[in-house]
PDB file of N, CA and C in Angstrom:
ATOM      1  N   UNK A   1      15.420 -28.466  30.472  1.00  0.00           N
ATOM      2  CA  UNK A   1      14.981 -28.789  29.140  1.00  0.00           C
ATOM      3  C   UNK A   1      14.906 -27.499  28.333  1.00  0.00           C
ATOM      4  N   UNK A   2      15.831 -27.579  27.136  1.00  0.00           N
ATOM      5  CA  UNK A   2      15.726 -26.166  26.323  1.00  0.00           C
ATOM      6  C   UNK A   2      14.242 -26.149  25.254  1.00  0.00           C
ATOM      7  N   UNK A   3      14.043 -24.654  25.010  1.00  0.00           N
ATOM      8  CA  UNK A   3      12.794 -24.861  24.444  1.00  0.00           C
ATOM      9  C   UNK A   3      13.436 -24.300  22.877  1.00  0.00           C
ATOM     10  N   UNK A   4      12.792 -25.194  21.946  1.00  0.00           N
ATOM     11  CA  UNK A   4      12.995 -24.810  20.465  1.00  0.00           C
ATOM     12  C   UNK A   4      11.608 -24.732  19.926  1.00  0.00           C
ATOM     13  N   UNK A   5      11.136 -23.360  19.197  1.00  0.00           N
ATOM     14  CA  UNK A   5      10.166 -23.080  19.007  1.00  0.00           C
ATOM     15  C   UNK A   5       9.543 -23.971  17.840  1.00  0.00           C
ATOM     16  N   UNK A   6      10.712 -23.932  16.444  1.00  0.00           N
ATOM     17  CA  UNK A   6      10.447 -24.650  15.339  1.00  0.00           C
ATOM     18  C   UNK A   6      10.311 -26.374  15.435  1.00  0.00           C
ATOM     19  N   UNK A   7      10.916 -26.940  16.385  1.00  0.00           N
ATOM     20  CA  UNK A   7      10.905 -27.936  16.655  1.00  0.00           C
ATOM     21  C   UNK A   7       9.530 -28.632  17.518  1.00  0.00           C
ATOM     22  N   UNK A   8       8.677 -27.933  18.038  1.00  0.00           N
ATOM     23  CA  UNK A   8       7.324 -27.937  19.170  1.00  0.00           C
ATOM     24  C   UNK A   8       6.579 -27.658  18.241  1.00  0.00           C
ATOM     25  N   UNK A   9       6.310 -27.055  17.514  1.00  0.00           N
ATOM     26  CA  UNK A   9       5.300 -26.199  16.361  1.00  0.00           C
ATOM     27  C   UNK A   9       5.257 -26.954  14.994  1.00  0.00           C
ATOM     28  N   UNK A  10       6.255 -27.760  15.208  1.00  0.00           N
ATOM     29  CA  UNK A  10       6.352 -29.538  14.072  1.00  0.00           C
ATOM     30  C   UNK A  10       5.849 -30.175  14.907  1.00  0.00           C
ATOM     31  N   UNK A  11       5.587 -30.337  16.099  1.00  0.00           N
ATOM     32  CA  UNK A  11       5.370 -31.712  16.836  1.00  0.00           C
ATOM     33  C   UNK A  11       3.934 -31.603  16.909  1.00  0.00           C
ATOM     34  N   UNK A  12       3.746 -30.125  17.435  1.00  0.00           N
ATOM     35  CA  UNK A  12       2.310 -29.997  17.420  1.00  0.00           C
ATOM     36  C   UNK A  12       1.394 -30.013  16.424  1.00  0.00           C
ATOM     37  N   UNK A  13       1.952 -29.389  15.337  1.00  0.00           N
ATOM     38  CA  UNK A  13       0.919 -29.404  14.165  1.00  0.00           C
ATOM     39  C   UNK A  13       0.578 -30.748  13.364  1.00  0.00           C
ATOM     40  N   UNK A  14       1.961 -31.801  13.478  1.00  0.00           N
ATOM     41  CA  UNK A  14       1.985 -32.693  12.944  1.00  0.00           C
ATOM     42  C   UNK A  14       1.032 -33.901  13.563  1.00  0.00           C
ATOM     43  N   UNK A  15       1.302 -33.705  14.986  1.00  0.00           N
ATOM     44  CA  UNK A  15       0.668 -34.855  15.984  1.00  0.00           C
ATOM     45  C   UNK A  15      -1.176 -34.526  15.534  1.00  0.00           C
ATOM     46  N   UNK A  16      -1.465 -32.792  16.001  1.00  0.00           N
ATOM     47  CA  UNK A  16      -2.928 -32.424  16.145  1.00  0.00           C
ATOM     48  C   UNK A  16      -3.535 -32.373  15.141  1.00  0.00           C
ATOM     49  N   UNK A  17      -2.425 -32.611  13.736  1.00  0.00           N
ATOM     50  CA  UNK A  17      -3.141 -31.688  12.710  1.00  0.00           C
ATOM     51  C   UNK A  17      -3.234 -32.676  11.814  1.00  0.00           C
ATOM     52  N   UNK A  18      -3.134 -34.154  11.700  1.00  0.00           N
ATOM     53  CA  UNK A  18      -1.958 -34.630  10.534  1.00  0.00           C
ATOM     54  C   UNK A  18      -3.351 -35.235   9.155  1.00  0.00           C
ATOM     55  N   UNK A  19      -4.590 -34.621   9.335  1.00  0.00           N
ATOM     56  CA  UNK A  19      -5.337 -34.471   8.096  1.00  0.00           C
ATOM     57  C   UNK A  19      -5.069 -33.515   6.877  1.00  0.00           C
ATOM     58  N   UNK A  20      -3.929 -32.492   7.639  1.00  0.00           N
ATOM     59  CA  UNK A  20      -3.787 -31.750   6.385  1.00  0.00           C
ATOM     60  C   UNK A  20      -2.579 -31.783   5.941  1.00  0.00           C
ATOM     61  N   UNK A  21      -2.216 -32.931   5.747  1.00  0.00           N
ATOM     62  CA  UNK A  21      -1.032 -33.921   5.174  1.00  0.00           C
ATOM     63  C   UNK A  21      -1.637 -33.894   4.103  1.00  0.00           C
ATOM     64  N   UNK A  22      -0.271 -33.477   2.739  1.00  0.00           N
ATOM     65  CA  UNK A  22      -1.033 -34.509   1.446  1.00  0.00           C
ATOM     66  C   UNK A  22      -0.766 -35.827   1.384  1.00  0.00           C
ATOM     67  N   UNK A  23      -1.678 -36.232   0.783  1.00  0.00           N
ATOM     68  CA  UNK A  23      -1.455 -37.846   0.350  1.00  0.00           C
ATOM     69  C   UNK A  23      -0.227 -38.446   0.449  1.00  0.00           C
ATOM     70  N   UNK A  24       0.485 -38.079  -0.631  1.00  0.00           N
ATOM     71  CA  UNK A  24       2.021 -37.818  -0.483  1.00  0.00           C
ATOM     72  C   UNK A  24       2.753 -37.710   0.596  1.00  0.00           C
ATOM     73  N   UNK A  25       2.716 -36.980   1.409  1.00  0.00           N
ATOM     74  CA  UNK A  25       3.276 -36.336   2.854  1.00  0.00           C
ATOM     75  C   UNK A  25       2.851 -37.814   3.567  1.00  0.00           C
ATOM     76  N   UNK A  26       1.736 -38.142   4.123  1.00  0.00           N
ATOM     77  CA  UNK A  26       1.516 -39.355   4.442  1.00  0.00           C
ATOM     78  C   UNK A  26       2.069 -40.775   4.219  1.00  0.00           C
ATOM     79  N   UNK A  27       1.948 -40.673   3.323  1.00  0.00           N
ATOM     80  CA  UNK A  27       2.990 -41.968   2.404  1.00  0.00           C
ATOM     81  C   UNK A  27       4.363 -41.330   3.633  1.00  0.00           C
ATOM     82  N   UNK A  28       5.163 -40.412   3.217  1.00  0.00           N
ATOM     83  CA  UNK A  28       6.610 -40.273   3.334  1.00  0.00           C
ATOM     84  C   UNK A  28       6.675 -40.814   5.016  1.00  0.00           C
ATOM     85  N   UNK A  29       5.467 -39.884   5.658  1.00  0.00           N
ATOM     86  CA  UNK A  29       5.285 -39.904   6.868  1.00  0.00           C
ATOM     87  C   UNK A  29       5.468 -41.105   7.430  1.00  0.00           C
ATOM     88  N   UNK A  30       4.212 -41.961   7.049  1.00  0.00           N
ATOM     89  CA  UNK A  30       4.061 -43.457   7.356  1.00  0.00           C
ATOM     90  C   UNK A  30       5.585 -44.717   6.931  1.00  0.00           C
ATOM     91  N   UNK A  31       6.582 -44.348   6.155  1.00  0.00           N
ATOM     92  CA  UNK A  31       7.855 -44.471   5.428  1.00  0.00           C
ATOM     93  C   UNK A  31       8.531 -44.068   6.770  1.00  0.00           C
ATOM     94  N   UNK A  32       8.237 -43.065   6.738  1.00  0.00           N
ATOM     95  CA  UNK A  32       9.562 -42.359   8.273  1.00  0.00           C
ATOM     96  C   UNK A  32       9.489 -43.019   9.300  1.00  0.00           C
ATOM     97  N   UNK A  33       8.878 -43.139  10.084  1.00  0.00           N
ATOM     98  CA  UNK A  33       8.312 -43.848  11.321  1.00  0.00           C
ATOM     99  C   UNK A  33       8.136 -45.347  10.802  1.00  0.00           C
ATOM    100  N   UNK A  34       8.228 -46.059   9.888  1.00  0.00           N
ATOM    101  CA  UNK A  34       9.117 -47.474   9.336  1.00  0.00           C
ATOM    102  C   UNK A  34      10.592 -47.577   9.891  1.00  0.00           C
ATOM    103  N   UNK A  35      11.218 -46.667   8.783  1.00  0.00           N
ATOM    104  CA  UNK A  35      12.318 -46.622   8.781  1.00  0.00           C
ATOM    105  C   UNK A  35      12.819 -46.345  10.269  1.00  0.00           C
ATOM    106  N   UNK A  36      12.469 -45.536  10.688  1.00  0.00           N
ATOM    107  CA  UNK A  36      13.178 -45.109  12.470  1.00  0.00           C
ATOM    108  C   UNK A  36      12.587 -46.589  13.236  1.00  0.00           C
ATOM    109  N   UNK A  37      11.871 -46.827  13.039  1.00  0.00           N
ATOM    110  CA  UNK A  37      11.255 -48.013  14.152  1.00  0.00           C
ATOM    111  C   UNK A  37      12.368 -49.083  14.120  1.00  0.00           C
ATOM    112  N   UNK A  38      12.639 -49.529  12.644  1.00  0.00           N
ATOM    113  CA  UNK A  38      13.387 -50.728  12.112  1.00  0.00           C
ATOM    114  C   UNK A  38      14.594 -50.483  11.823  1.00  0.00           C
ATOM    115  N   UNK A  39      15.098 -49.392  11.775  1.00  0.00           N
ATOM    116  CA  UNK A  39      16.482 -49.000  11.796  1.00  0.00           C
ATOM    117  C   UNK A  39      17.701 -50.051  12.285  1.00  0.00           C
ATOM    118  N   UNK A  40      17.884 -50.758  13.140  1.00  0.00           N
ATOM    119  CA  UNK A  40      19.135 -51.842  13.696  1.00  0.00           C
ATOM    120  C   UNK A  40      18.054 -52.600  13.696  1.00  0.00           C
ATOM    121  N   UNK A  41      16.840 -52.964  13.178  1.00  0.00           N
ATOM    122  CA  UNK A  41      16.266 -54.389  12.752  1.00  0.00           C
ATOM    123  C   UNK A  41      16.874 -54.721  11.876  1.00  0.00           C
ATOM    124  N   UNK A  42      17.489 -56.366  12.036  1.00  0.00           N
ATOM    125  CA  UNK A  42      17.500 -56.936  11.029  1.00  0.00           C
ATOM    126  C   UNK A  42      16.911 -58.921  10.835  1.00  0.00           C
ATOM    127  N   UNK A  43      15.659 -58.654  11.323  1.00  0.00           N
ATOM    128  CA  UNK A  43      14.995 -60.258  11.112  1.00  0.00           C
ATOM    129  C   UNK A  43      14.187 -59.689  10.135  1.00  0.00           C
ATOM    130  N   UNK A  44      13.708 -61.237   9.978  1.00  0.00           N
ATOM    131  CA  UNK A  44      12.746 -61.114   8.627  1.00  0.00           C
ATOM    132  C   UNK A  44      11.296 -59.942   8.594  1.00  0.00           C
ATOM    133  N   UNK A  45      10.651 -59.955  10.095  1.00  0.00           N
ATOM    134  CA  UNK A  45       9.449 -59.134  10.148  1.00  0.00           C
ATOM    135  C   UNK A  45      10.043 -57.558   9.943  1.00  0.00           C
ATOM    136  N   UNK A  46      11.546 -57.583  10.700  1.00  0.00           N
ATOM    137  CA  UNK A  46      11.710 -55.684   9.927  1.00  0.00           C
ATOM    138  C   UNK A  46      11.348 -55.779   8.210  1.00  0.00           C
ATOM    139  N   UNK A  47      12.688 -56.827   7.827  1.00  0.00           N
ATOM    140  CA  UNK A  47      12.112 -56.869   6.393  1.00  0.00           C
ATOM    141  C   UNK A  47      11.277 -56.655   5.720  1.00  0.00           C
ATOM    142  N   UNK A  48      10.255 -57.547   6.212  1.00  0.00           N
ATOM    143  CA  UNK A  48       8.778 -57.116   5.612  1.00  0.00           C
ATOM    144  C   UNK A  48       8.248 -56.002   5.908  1.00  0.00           C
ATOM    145  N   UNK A  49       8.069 -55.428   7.142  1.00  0.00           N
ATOM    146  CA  UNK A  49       7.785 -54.217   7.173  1.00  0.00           C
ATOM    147  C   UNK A  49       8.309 -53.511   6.450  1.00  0.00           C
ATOM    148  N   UNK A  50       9.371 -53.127   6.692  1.00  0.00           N
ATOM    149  CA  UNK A  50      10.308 -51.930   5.480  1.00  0.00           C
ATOM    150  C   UNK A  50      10.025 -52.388   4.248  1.00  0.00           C
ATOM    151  N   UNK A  51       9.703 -53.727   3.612  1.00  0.00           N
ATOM    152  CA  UNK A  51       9.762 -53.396   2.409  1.00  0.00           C
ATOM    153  C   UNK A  51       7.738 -52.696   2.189  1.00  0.00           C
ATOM    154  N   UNK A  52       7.380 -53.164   3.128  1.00  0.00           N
ATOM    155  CA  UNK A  52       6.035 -52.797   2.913  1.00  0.00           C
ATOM    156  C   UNK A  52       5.164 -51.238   3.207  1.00  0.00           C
ATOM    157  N   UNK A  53       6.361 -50.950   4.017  1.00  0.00           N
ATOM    158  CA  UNK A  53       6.068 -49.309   4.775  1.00  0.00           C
ATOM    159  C   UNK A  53       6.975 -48.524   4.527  1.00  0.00           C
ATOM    160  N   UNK A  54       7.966 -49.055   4.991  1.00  0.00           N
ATOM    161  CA  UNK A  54       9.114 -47.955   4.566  1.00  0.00           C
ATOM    162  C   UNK A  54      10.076 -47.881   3.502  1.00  0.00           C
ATOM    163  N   UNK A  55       9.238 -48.030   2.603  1.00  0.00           N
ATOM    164  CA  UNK A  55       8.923 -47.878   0.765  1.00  0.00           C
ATOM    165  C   UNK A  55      10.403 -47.671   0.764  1.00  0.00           C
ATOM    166  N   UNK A  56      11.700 -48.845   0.962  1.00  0.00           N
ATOM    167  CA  UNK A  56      12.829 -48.752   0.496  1.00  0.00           C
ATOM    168  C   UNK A  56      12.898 -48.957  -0.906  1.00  0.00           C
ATOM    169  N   UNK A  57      13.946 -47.724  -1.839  1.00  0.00           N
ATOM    170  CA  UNK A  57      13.955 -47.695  -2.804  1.00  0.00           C
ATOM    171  C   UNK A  57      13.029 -47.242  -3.664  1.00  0.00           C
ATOM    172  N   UNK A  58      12.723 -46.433  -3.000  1.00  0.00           N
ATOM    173  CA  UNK A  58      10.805 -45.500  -3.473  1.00  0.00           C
ATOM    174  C   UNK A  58      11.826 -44.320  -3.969  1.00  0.00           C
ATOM    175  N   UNK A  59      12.061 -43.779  -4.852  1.00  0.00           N
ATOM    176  CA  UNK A  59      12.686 -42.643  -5.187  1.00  0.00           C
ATOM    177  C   UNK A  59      12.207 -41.799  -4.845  1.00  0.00           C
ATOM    178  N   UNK A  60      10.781 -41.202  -4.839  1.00  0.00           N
ATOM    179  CA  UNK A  60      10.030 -40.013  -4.832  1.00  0.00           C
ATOM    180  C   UNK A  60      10.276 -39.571  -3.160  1.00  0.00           C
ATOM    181  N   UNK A  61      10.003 -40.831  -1.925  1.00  0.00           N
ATOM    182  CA  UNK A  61      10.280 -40.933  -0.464  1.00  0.00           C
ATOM    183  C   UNK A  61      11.532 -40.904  -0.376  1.00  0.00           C
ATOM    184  N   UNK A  62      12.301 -41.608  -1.195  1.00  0.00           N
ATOM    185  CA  UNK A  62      13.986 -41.213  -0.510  1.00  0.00           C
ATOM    186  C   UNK A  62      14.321 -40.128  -1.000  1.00  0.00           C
ATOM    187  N   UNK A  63      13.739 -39.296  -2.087  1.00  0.00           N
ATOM    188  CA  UNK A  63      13.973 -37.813  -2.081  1.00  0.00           C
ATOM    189  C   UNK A  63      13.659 -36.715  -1.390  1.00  0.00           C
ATOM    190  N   UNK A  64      12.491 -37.275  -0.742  1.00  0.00           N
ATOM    191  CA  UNK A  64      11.541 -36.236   0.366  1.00  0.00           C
ATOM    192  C   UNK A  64      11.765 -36.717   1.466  1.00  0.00           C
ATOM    193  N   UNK A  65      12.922 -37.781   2.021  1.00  0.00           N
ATOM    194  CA  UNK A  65      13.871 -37.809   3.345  1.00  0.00           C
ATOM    195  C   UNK A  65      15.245 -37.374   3.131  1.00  0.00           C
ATOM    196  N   UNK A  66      15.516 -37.173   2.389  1.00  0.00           N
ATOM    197  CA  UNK A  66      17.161 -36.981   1.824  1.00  0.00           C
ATOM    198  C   UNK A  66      17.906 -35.980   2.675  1.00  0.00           C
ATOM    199  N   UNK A  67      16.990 -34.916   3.156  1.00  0.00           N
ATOM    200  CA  UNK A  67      17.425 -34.112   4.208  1.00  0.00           C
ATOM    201  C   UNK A  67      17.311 -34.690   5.907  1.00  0.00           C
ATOM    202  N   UNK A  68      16.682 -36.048   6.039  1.00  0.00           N
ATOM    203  CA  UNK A  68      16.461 -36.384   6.939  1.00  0.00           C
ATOM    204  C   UNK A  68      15.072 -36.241   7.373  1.00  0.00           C
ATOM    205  N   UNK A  69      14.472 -36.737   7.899  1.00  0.00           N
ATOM    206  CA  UNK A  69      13.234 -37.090   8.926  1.00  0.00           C
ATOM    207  C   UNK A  69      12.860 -35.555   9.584  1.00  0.00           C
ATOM    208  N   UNK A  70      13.666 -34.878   9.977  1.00  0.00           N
ATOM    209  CA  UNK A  70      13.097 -33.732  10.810  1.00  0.00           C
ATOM    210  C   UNK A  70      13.058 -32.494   9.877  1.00  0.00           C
ATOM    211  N   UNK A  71      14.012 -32.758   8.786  1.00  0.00           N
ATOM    212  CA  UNK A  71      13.761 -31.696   7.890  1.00  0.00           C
ATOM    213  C   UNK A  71      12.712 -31.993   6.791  1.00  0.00           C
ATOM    214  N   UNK A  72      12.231 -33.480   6.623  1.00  0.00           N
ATOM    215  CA  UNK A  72      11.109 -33.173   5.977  1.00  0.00           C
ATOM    216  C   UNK A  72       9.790 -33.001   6.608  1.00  0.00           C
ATOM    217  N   UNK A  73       9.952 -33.048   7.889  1.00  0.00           N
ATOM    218  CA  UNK A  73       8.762 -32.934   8.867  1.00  0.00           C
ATOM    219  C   UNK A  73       8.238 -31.673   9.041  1.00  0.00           C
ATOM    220  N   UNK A  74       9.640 -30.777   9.196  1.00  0.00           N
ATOM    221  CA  UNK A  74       9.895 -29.010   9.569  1.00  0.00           C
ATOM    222  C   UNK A  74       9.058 -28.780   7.831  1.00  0.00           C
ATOM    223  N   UNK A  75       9.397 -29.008   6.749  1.00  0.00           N
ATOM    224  CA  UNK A  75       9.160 -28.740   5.730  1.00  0.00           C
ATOM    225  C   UNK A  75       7.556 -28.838   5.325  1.00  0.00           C
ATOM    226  N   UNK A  76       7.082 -30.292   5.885  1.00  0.00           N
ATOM    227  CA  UNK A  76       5.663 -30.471   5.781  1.00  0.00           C
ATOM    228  C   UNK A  76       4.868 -29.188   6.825  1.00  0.00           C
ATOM    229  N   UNK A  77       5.664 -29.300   7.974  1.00  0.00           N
ATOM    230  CA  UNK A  77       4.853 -28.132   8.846  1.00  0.00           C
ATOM    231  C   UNK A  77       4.959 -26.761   8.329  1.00  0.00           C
ATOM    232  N   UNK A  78       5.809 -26.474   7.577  1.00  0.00           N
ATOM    233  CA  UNK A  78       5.747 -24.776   6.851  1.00  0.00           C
ATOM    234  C   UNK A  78       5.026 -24.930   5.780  1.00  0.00           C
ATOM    235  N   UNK A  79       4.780 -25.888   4.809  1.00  0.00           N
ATOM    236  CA  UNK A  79       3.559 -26.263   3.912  1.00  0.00           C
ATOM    237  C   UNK A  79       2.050 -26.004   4.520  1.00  0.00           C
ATOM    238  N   UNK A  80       1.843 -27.032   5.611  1.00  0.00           N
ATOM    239  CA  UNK A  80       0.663 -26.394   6.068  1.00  0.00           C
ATOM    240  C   UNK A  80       0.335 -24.792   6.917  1.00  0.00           C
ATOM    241  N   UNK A  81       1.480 -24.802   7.445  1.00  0.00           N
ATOM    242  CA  UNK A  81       0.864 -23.097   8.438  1.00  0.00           C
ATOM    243  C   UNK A  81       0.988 -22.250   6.993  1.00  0.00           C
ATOM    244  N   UNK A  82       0.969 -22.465   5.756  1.00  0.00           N
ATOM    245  CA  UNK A  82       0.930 -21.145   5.011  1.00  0.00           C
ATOM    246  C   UNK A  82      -0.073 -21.729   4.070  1.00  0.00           C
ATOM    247  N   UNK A  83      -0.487 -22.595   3.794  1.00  0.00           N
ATOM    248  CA  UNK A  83      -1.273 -23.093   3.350  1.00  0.00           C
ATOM    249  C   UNK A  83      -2.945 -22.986   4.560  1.00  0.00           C
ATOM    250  N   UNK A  84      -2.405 -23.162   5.349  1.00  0.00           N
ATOM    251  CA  UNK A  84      -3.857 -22.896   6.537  1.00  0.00           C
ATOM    252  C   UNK A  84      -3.576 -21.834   7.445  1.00  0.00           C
ATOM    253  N   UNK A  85      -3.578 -20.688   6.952  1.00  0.00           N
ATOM    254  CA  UNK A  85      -3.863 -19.337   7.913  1.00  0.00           C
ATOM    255  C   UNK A  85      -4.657 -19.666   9.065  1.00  0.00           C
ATOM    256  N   UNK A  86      -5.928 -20.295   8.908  1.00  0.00           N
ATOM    257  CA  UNK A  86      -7.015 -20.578   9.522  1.00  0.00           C
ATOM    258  C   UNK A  86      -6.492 -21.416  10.644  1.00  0.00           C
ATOM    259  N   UNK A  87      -5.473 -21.997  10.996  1.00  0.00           N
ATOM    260  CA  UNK A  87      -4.887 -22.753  11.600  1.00  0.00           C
ATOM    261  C   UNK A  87      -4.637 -21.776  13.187  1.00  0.00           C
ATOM    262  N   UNK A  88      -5.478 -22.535  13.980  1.00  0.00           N
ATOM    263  CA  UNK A  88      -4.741 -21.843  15.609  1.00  0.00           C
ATOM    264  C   UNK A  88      -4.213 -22.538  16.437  1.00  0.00           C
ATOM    265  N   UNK A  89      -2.905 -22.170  16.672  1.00  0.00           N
ATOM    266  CA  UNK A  89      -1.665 -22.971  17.192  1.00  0.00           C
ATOM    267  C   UNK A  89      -2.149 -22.463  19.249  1.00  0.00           C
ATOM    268  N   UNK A  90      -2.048 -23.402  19.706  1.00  0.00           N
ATOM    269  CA  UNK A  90      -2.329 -22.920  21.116  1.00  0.00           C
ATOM    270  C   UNK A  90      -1.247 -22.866  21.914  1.00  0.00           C
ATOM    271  N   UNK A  91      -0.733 -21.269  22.052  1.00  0.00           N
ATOM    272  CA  UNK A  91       0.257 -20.625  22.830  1.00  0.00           C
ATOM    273  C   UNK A  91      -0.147 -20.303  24.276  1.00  0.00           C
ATOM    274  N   UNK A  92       0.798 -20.504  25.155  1.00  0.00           N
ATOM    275  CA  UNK A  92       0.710 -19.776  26.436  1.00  0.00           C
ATOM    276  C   UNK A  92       0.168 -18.441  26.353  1.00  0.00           C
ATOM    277  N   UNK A  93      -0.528 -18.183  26.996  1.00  0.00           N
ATOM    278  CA  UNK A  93      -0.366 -16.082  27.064  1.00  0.00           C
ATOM    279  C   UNK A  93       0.559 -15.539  27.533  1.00  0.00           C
ATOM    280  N   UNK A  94       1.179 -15.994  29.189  1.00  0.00           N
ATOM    281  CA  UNK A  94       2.420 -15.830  29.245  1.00  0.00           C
ATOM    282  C   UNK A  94       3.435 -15.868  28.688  1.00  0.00           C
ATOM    283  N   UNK A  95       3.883 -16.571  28.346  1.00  0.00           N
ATOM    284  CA  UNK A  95       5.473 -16.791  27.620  1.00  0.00           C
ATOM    285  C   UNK A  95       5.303 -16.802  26.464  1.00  0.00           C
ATOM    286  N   UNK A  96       4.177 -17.544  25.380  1.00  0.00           N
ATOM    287  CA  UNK A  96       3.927 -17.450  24.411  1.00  0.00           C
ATOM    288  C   UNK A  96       5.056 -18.489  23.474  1.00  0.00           C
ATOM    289  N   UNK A  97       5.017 -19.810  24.746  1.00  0.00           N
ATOM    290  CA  UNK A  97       4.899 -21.208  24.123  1.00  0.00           C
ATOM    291  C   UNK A  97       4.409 -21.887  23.378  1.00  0.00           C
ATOM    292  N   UNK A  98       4.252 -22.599  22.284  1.00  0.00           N
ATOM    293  CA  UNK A  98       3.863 -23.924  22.095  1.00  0.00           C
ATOM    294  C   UNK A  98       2.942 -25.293  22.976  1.00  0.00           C
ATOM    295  N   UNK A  99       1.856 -24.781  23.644  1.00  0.00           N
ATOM    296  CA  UNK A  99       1.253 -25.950  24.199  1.00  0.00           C
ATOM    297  C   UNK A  99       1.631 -26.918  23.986  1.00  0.00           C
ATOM    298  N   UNK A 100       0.872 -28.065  24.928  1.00  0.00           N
ATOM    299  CA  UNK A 100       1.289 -29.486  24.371  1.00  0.00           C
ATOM    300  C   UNK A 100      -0.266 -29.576  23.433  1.00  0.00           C
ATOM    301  N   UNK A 101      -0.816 -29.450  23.843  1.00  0.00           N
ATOM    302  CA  UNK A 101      -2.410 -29.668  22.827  1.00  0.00           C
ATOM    303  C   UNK A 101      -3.476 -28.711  23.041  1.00  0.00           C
ATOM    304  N   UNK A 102      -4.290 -28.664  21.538  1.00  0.00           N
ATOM    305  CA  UNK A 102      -4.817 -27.605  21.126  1.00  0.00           C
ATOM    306  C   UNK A 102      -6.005 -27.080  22.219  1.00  0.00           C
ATOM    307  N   UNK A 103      -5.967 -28.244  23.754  1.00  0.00           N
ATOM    308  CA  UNK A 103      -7.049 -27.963  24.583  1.00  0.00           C
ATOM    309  C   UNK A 103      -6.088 -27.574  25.779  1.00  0.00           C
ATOM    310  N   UNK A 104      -5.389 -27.507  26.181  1.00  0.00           N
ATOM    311  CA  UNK A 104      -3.954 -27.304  27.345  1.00  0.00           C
ATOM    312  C   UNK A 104      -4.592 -26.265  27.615  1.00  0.00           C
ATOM    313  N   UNK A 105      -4.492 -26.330  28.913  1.00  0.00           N
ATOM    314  CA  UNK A 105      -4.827 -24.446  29.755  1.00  0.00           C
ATOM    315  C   UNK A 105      -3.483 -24.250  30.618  1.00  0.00           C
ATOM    316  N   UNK A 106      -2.614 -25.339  30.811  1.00  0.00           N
ATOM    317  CA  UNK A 106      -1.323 -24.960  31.957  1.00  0.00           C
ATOM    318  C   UNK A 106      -0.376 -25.203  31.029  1.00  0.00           C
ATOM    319  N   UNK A 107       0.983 -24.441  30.828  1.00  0.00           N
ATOM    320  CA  UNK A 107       1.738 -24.165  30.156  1.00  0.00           C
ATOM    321  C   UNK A 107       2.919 -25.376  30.860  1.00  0.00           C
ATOM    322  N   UNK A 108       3.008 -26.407  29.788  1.00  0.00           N
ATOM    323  CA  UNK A 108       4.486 -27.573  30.122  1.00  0.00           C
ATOM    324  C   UNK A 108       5.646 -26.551  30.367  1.00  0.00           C
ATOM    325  N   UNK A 109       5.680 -25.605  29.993  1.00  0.00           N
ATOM    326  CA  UNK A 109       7.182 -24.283  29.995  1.00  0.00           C
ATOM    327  C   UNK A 109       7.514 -23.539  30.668  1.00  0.00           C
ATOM    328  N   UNK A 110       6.008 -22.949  31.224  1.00  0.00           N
ATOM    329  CA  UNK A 110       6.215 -22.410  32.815  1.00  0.00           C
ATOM    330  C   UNK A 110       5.657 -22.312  33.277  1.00  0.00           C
ATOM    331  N   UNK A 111       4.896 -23.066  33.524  1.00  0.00           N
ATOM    332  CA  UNK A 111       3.685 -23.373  34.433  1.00  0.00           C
ATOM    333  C   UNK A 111       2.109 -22.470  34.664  1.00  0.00           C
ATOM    334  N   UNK A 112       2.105 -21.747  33.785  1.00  0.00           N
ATOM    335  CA  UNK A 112       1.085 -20.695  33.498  1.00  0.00           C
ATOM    336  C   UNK A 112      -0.196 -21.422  33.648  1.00  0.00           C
ATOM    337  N   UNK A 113      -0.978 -21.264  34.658  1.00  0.00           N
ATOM    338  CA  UNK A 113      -2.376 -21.606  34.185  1.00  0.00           C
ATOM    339  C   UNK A 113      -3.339 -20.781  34.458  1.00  0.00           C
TER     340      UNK A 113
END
């Protein structure tokens, strides 16, 4: 399993952190995870869902996915780490991984504990 730093450091901040979402960001968020869920749905309950969550035809959300799902995710996560200095990301000491969570003492990457 390859390790991508920018890609773990979205997962983490987003999963541990996701109060310091704006309003906005949330909306898109809650839209994204619609859309991916229901993607090759096509009965009536995707329908309703998507039209109810995954704000199809929302201009403001299909502009803030337009790069795709991971680039507006990567984008929300560089919003907050510069926006919250105060923010402590929990790295290995060893390798100086990406934990899986902000309480982890053994490293998923190389086994550091």
């Amino acid at each position: 399993m390859s390790y991508d730093d920018e890609a773990e450091l979205t997962r983490y901040v987003l999963r541990h952190h996701p109060s310091l979402l704006s309003p906005f960001e949330a909306q898109v968020q809650r839209a994204a995870y619609a859309r991916e869920k229901f993607a090759d749905d096509t009965g009536e309950h995707a329908r309703r869902v998507m039209e109810r969550f995954g704000r199809l035809g929302d201009p403001r959300i299909d502009a803030a996915l337009a790069g795709g799902i991971e680039g507006f995710r990567r984008s929300a996560c560089g919003r907050i780490l510069a926006e919250h200095s105060e923010l402590r990301i929990n790295r290995c000491p060893l390798c100086r991984r990406v934990m899986r969570t902000p309480a982890a003492m053994q490293c998923f990457w190389c086994g550091h504990d």
